[in-house]
Protein backbone atom coordinates (compact mmCIF):
# COMPACT_ATOMS: atom_id res chain seq x y z
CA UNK A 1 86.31 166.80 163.62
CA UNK A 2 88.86 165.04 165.83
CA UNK A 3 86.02 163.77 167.81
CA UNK A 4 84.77 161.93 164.82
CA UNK A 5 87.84 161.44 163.52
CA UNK A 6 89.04 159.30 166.93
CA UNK A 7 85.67 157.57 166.55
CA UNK A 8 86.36 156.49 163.24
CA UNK A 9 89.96 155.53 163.97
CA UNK A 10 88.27 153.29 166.64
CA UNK A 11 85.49 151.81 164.81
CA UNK A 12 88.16 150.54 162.38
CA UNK A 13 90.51 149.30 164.67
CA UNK A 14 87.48 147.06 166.04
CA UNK A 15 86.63 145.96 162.76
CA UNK A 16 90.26 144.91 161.97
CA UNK A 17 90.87 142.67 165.13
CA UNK A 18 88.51 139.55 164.42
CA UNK A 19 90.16 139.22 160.98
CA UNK A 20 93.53 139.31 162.77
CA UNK A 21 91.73 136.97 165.16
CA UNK A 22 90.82 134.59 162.55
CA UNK A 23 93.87 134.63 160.28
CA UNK A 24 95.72 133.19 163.25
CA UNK A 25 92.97 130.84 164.62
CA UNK A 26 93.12 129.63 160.02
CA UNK A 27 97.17 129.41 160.67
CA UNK A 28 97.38 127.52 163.64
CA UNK A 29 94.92 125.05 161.43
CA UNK A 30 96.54 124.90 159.23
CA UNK A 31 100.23 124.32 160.71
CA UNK A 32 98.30 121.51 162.75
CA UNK A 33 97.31 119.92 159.41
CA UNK A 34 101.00 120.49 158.22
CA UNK A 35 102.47 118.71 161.11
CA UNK A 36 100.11 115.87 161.11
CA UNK A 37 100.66 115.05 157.58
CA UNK A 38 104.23 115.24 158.39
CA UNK A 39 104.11 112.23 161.34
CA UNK A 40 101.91 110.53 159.56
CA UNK A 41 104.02 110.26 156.31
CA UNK A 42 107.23 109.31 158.74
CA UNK A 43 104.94 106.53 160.94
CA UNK A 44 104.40 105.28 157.14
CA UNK A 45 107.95 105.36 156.15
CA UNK A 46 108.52 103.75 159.43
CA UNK A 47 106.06 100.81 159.11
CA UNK A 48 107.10 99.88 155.61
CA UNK A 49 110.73 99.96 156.32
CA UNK A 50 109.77 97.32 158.98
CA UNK A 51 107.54 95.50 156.54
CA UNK A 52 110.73 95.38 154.15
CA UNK A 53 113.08 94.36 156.71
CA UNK A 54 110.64 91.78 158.58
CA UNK A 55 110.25 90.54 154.75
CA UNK A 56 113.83 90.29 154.05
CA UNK A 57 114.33 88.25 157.11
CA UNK A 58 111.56 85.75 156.24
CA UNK A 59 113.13 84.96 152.76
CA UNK A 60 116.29 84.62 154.20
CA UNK A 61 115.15 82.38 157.15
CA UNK A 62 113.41 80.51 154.53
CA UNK A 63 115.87 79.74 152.54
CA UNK A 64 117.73 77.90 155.30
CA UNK A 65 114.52 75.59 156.20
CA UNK A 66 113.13 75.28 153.06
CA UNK A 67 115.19 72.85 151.04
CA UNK A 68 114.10 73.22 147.20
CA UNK A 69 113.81 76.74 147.60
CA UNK A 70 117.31 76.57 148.12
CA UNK A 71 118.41 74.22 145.34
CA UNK A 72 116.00 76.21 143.28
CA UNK A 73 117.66 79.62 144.19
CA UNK A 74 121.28 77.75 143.95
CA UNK A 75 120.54 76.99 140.24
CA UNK A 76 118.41 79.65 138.17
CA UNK A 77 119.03 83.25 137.30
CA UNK A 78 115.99 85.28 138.27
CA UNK A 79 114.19 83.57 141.11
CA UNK A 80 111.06 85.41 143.38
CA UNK A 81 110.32 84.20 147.41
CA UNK A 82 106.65 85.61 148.74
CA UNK A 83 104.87 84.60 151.79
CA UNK A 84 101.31 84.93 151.23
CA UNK A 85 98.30 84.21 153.72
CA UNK A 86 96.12 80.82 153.35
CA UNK A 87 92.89 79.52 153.84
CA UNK A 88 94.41 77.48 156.80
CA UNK A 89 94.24 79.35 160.60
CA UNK A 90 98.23 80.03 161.81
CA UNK A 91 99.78 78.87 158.33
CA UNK A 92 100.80 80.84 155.31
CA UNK A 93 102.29 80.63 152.13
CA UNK A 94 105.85 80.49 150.49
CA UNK A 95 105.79 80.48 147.06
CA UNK A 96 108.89 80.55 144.90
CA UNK A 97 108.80 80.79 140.85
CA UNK A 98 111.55 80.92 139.15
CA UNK A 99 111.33 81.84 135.14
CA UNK A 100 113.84 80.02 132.55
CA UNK A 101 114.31 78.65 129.37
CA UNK A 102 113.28 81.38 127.57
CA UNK A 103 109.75 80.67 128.10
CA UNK A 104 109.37 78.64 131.37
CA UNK A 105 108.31 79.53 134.72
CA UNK A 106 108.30 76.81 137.72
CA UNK A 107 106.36 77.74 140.94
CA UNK A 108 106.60 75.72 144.29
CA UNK A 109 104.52 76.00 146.82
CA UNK A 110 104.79 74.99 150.74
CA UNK A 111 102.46 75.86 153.88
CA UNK A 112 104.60 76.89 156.61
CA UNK A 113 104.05 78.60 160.13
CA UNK A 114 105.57 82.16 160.33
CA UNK A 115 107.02 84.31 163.48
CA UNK A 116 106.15 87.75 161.94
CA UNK A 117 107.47 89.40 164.91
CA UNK A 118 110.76 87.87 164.54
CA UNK A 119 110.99 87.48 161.07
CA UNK A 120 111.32 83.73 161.04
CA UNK A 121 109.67 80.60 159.46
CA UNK A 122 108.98 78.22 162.00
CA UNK A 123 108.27 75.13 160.04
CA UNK A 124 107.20 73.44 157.20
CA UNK A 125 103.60 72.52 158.07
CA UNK A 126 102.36 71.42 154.94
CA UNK A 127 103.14 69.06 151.64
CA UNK A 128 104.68 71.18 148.95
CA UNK A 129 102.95 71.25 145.27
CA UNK A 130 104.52 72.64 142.11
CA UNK A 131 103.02 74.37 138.90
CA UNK A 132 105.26 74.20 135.92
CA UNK A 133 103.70 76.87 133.15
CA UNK A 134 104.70 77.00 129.30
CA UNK A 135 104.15 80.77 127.81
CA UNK A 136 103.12 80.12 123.91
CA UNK A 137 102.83 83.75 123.57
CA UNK A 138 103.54 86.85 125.25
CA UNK A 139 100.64 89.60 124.35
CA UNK A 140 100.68 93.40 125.18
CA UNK A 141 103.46 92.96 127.76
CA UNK A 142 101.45 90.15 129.24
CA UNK A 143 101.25 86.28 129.34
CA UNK A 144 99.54 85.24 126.09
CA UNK A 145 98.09 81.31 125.96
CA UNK A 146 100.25 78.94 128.57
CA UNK A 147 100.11 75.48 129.28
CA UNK A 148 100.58 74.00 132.44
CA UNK A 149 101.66 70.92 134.26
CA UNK A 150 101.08 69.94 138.31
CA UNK A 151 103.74 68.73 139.89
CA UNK A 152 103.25 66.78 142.80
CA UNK A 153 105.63 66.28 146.04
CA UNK A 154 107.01 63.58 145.18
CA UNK A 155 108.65 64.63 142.12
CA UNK A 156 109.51 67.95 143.05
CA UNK A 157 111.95 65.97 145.23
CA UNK A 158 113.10 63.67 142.56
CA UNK A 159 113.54 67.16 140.41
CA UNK A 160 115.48 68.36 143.37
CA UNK A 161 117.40 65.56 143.97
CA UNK A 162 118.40 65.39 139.64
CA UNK A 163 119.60 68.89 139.92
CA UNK A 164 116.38 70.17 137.95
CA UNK A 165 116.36 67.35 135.46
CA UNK A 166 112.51 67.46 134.14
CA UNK A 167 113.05 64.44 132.06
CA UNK A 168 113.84 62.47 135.25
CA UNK A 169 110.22 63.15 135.51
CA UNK A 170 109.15 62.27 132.05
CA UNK A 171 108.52 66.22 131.12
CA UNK A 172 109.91 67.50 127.97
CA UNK A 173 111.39 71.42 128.51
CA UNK A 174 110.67 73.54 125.34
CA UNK A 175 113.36 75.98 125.12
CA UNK A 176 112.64 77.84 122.10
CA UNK A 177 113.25 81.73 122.93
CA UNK A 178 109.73 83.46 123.35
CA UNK A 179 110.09 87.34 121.99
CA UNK A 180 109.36 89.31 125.24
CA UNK A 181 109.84 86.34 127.78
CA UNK A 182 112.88 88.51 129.64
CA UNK A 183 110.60 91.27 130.29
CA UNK A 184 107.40 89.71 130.98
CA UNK A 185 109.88 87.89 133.37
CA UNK A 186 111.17 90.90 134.99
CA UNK A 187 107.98 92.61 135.30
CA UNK A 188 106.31 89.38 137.24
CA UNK A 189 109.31 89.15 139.34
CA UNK A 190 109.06 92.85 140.75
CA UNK A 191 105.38 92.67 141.08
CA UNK A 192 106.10 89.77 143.09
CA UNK A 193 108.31 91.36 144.95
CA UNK A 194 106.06 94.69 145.48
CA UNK A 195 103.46 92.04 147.02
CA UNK A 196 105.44 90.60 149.60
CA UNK A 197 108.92 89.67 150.66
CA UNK A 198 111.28 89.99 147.68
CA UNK A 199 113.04 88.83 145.03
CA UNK A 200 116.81 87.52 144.54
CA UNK A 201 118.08 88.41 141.08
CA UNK A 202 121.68 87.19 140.69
């Protein structure tokens, strides 16, 4: 009986060590997998904060070079800076849109060479062109029918240059108070911002 016993006791003892085996090999696995997803969430954290700050730079570099984005930022409320790529090798670019009268949003546009690494605009490299949009209607949260009018460079500058007079420029501003222009306005602004560098809401 002890004989059979002691073989028993051994048989089992055998049987138990892979699964003690295997339960550590599954552990160490799985503490790997842990630790990876840890670095890799902090490299991400990392790189975005970068993207954010490199971002921040560029608008604020901008705004130094970029003259009517800084008459334009000098003179509305809720204003939005990106820097986007183009179809045009070594250039990308700045937009600014800034939304007012209640129903009004004014975009400029301007090609300009970028220093990523240093978070700089280089230059203007390219004519700037304006889009000046009316909302007639604001539907499910969303822009409803709009009409538009192109601006070209030259009188962006003469806008510029009348302090944002639009009837220097023969264009008549409708100012009538759209229901739901503030927070379609709001809304565009930070999904602006999401997509690139950022917005400046005073």
């Amino acid at each position: 009986m002890q004989i059979a016993g002691a073989a028993l006791g051994y048989a089992c003892d055998c049987a138990n060590r892979p699964v003690i085996a295997i339960g550590s090999l599954a552990g160490k696995i799985k503490l790997c997998v842990i630790l990876i997803a840890i670095v890799a969430f902090f490299l991400f954290v990392r790189l975005i904060s970068v993207q954010i700050l490199t971002n921040l730079f560029l608008v604020a570099d901008g705004l130094n070079k970029i003259e009517i984005a800084k008459k334009l930022s000098s003179k509305f409320d809720i204003i939005a800076h990106t820097v986007g790529n183009s179809n045009f090798p070594g250039c990308a670019v700045w937009q600014t849109s800034v939304y007012f009268g209640g129903r009004n949003c004014l975009s400029v546009e301007a090609f300009v060479k970028v220093d990523y690494w240093n978070g700089k605009i280089e230059k203007v490299v390219g004519y700037q062109s304006g889009t000046l949009v009316e909302f007639n209607s604001i539907k499910n949260g969303g822009a409803g029918s709009i009409s538009s009018y192109k601006l070209t460079e030259s009188e962006l500058v003469r806008l510029a240059n009348s302090d944002f007079d639009f009837n220097k420029i023969g264009v008549n501003i409708n100012s009538d108070y759209l229901d739901g222009f503030d927070e379609f306005a709001d809304r565009e602004t930070r999904r602006q911002r999401r997509w690139q560098c950022g917005m400046i809401k005073k």
